[in-house]
Protein backbone atom coordinates (compact mmCIF):
# COMPACT_ATOMS: atom_id res chain seq x y z
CA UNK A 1 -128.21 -36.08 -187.34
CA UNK A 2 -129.85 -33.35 -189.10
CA UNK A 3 -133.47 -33.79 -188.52
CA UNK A 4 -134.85 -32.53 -191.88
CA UNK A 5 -132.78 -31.15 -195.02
CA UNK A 6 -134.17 -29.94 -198.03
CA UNK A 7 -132.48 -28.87 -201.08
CA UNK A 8 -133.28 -26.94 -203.97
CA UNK A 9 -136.90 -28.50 -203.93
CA UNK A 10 -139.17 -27.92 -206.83
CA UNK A 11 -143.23 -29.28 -206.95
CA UNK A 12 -146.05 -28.70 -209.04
CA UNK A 13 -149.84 -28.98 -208.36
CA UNK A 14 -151.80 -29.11 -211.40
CA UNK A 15 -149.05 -28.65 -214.06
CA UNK A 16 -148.35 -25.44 -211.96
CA UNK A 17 -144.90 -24.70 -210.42
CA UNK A 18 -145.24 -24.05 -207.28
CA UNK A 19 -141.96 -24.27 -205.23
CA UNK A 20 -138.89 -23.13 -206.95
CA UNK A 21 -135.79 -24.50 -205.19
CA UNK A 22 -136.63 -24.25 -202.00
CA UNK A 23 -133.94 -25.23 -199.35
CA UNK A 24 -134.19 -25.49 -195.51
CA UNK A 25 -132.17 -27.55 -192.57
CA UNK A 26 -133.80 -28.33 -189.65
CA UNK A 27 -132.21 -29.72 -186.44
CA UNK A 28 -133.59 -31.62 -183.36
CA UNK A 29 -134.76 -29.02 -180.65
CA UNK A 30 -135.47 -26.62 -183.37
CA UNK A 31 -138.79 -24.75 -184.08
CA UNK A 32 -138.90 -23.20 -187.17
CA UNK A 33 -141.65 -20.98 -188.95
CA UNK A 34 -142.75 -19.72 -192.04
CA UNK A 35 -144.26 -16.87 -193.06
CA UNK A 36 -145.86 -16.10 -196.58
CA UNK A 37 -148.14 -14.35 -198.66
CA UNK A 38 -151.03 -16.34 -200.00
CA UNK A 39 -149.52 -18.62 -202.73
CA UNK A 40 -146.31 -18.20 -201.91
CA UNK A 41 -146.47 -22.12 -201.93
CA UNK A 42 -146.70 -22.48 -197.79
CA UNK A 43 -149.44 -25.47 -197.47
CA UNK A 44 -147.67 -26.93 -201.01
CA UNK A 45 -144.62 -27.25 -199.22
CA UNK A 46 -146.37 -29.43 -196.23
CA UNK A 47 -148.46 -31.40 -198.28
CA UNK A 48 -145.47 -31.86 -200.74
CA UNK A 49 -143.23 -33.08 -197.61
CA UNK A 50 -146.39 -35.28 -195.91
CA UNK A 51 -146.65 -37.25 -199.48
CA UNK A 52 -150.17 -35.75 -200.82
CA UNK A 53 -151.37 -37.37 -204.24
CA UNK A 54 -151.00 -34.34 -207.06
CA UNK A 55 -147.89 -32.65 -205.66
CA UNK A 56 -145.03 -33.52 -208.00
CA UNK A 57 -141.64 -33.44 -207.33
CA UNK A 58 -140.12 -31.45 -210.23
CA UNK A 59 -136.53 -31.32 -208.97
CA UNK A 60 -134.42 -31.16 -205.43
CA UNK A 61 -134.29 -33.49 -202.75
CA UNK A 62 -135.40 -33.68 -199.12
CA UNK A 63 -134.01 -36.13 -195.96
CA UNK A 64 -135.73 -36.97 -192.76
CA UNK A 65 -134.00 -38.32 -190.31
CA UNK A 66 -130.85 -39.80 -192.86
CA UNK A 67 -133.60 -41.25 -194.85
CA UNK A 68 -134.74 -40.34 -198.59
CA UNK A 69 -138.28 -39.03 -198.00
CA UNK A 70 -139.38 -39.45 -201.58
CA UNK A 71 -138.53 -43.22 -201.34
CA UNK A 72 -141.43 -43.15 -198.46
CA UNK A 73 -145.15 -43.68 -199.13
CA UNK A 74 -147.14 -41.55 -196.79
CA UNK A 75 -147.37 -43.95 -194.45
CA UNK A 76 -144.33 -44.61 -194.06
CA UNK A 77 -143.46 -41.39 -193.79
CA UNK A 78 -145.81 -41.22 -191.16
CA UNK A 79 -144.50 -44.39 -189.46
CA UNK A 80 -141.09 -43.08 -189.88
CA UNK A 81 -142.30 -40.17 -187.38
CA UNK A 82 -143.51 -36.90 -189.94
CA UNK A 83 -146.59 -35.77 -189.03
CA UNK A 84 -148.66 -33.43 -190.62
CA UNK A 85 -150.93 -31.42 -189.21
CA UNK A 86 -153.90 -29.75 -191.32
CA UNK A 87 -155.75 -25.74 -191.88
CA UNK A 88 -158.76 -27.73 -192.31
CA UNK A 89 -158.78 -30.86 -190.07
CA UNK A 90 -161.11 -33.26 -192.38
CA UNK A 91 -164.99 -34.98 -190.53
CA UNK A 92 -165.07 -38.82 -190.82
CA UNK A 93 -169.13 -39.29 -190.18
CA UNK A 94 -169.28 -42.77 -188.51
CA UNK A 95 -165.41 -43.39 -187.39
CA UNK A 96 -165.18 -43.14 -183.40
CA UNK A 97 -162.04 -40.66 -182.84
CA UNK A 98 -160.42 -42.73 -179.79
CA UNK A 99 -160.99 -45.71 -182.22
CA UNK A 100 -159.16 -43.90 -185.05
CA UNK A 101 -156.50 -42.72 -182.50
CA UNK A 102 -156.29 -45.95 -181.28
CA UNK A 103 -155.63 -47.75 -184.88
CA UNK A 104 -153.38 -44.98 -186.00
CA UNK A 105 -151.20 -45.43 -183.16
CA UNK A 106 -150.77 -49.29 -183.50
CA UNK A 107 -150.10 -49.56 -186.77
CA UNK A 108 -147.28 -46.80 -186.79
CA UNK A 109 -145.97 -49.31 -183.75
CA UNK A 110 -145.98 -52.29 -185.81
CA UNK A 111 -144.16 -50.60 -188.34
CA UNK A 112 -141.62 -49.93 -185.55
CA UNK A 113 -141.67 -53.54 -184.38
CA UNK A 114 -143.21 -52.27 -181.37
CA UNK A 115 -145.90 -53.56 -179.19
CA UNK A 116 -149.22 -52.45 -179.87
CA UNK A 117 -151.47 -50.69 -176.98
CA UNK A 118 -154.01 -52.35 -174.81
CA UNK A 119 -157.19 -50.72 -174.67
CA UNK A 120 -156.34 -49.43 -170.88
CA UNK A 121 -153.24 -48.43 -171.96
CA UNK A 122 -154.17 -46.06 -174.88
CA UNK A 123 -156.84 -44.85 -172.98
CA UNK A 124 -154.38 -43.80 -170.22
CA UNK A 125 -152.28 -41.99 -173.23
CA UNK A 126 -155.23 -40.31 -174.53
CA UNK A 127 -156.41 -38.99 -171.28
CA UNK A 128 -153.35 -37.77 -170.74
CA UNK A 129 -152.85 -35.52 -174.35
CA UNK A 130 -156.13 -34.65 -173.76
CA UNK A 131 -155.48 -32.94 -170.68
CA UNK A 132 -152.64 -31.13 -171.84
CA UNK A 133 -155.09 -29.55 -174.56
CA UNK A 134 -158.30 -28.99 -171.99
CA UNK A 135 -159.99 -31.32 -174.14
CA UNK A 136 -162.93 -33.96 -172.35
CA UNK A 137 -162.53 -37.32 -173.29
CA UNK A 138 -166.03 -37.82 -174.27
CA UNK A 139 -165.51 -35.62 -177.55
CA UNK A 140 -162.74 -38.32 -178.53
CA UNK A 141 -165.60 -40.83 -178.24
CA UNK A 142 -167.34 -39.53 -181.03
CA UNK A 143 -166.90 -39.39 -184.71
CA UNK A 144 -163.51 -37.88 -186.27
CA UNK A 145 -163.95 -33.83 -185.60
CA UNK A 146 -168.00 -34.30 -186.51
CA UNK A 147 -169.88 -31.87 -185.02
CA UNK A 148 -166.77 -29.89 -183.70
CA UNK A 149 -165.38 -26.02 -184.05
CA UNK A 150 -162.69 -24.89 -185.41
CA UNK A 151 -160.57 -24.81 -182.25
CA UNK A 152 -161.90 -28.03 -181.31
CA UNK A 153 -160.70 -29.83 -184.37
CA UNK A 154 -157.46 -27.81 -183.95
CA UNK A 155 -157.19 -29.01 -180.54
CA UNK A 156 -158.13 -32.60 -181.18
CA UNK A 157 -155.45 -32.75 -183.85
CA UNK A 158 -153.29 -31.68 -181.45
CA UNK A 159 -154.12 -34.41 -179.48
CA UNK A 160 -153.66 -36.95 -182.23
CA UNK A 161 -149.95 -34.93 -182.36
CA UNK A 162 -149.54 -36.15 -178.80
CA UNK A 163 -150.85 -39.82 -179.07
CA UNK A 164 -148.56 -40.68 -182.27
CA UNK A 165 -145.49 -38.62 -180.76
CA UNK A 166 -143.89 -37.84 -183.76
CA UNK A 167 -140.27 -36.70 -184.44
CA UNK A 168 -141.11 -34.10 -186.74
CA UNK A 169 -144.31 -32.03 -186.90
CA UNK A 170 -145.28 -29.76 -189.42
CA UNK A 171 -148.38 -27.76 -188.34
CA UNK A 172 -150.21 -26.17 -191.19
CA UNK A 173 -151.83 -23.23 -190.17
CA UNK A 174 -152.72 -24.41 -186.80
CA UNK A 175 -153.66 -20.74 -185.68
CA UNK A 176 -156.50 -20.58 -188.37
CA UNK A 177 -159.83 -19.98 -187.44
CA UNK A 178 -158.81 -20.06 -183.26
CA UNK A 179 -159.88 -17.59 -180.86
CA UNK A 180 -157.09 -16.30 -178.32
CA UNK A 181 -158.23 -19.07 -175.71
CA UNK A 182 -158.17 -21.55 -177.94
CA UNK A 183 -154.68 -20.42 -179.67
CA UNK A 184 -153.06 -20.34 -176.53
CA UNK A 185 -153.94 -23.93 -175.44
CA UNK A 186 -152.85 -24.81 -179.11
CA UNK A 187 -149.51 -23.12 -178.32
CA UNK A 188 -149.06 -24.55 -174.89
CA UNK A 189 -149.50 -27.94 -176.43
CA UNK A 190 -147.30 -27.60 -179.17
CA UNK A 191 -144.66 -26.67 -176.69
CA UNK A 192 -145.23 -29.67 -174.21
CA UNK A 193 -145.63 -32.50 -176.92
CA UNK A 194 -142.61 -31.19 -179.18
CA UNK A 195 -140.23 -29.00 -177.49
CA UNK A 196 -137.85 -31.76 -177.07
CA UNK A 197 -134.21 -32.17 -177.97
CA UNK A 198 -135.10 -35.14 -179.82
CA UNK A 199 -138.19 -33.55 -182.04
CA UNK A 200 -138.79 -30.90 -184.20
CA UNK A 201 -141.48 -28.54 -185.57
CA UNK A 202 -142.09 -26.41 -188.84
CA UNK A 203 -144.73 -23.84 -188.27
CA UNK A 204 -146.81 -22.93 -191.16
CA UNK A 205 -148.68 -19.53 -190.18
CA UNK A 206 -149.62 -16.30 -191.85
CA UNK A 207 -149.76 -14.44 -188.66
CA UNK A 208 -147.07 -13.81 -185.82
CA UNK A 209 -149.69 -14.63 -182.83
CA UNK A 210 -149.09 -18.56 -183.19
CA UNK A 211 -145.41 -17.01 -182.17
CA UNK A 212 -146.12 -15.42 -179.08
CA UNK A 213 -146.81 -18.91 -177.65
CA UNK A 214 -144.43 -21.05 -179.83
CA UNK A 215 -141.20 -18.88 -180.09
CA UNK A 216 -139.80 -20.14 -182.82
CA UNK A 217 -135.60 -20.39 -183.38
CA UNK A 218 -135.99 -19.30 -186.76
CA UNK A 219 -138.52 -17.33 -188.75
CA UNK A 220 -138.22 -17.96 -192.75
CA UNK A 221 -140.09 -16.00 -194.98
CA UNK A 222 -141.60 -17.53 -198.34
CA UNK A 223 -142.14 -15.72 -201.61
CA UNK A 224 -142.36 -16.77 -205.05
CA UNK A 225 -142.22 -20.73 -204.04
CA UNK A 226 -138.59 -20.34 -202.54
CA UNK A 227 -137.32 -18.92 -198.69
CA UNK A 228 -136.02 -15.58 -199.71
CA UNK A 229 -135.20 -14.18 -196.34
CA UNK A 230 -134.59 -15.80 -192.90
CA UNK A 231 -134.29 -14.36 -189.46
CA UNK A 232 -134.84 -14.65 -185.79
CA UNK A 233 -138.38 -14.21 -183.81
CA UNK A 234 -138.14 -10.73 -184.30
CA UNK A 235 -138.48 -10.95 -188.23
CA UNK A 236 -141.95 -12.00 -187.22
CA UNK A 237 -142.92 -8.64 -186.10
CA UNK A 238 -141.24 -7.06 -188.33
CA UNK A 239 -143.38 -8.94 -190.98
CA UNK A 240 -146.43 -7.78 -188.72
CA UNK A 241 -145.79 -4.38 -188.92
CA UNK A 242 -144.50 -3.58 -192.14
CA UNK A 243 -145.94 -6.60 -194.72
CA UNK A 244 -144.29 -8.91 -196.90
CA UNK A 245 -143.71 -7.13 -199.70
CA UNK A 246 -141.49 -4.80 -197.62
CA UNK A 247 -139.74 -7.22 -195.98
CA UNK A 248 -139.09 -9.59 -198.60
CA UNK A 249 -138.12 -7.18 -200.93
């Protein structure tokens, strides 16, 4: 089953066209990114997909997983296993993060018909993403990304990632604001929470670094609200060295 297919998909933001027919297919096991000028319609095309109030569908149509995604609220999109990961990871002053984690996580279960987590054993599952992204448990304990860096609320939403174990993730702009440490744990997470036969990933990025950590199958470049070119990892540096305009041209 093709994991995600969209077709000719148009959106607006603010009475604004955005994306202009934009088509993709992703499989399971596949990593895909894309690569874009700003407002080429990158971060519209994630927070179109993930269900975000003022992005209208204008035309096309997108499947997840054999399922209509339009006929999905957000949270059932989310349920349904889409998860969408942010530039600017949001703070939620007085909201314990393992508490949020915690919630999140059984109410995507009951959706599921699945057996919500005892305290011990979400604990055990958050210890355990944690490690993978070198991140101390007692940063979880306190309030969603308050008080946190960049890379730490890049890492802790990687975490999250982890916890909810999504089918599909779409990652927007995870590299931003990361220093190389902090990228490379980011990458190395990525890799052991979704390089899976069974899951896929559509990177967001403006940069080819993300890519030395995360090689992708496919690199797709974005211009003008649609995927005018698409290529292997090495389209990436090409993209590096020579721009988009060049390359897209």
């Amino acid at each position: 089953m093709i994991m995600l297919n969209i077709e000719n998909l148009s959106a607006t933001v603010a009475d604004k066209q955005i994306l202009k027919g934009l088509s993709l297919t992703i499989n399971p096991g596949e990593i895909h990114a894309i690569m874009g000028p700003n407002g080429a319609g990158k971060s519209t095309l994630g927070y179109t997909l993930g269900g975000r109030p003022g992005y209208e569908v204008t035309g096309g149509s997108v499947s997840f997983a054999g399922e209509d995604l339009f006929a999905l609220e957000p949270h059932e999109r989310a349920a349904a296993g889409l998860f969408l990961g942010f530039q600017y990871p949001v703070e939620i002053p007085g909201v314990s993060f393992v508490q949020f984690l915690r919630e999140a996580a059984n109410a995507q279960r009951k959706v599921r018909g699945e057996a919500p987590l005892s305290g011990g054993e979400f604990l055990k599952l958050a210890k355990e993403k944690a490690g993978l992204l070198r991140m101390d448990m007692d940063m979880l304990k306190r309030p969603v990304n308050v008080g946190f860096s960049g890379g730490e609320k890049k890492r802790a939403e990687m975490v999250q990632m982890g916890i909810l174990d999504p089918k599909l993730a779409i990652l927007d702009e995870t590299d931003s604001g990361l220093d190389i440490d902090a990228l490379r744990i980011c990458g190395e997470g990525i890799n052991a929470i979704m390089r899976k036969p069974d899951k896929a990933v559509l990177l967001i990025t403006h940069y080819q670094r993300l890519l030395d950590y995360v090689k992708p199958d496919f690199v797709h470049v974005l211009a003008g609200g649609r995927i005018v070119r698409t290529g292997g990892p090495e389209l990436a540096l090409e993209l590096e060295e020579q721009g988009y305009e060049a390359v897209a041209a």
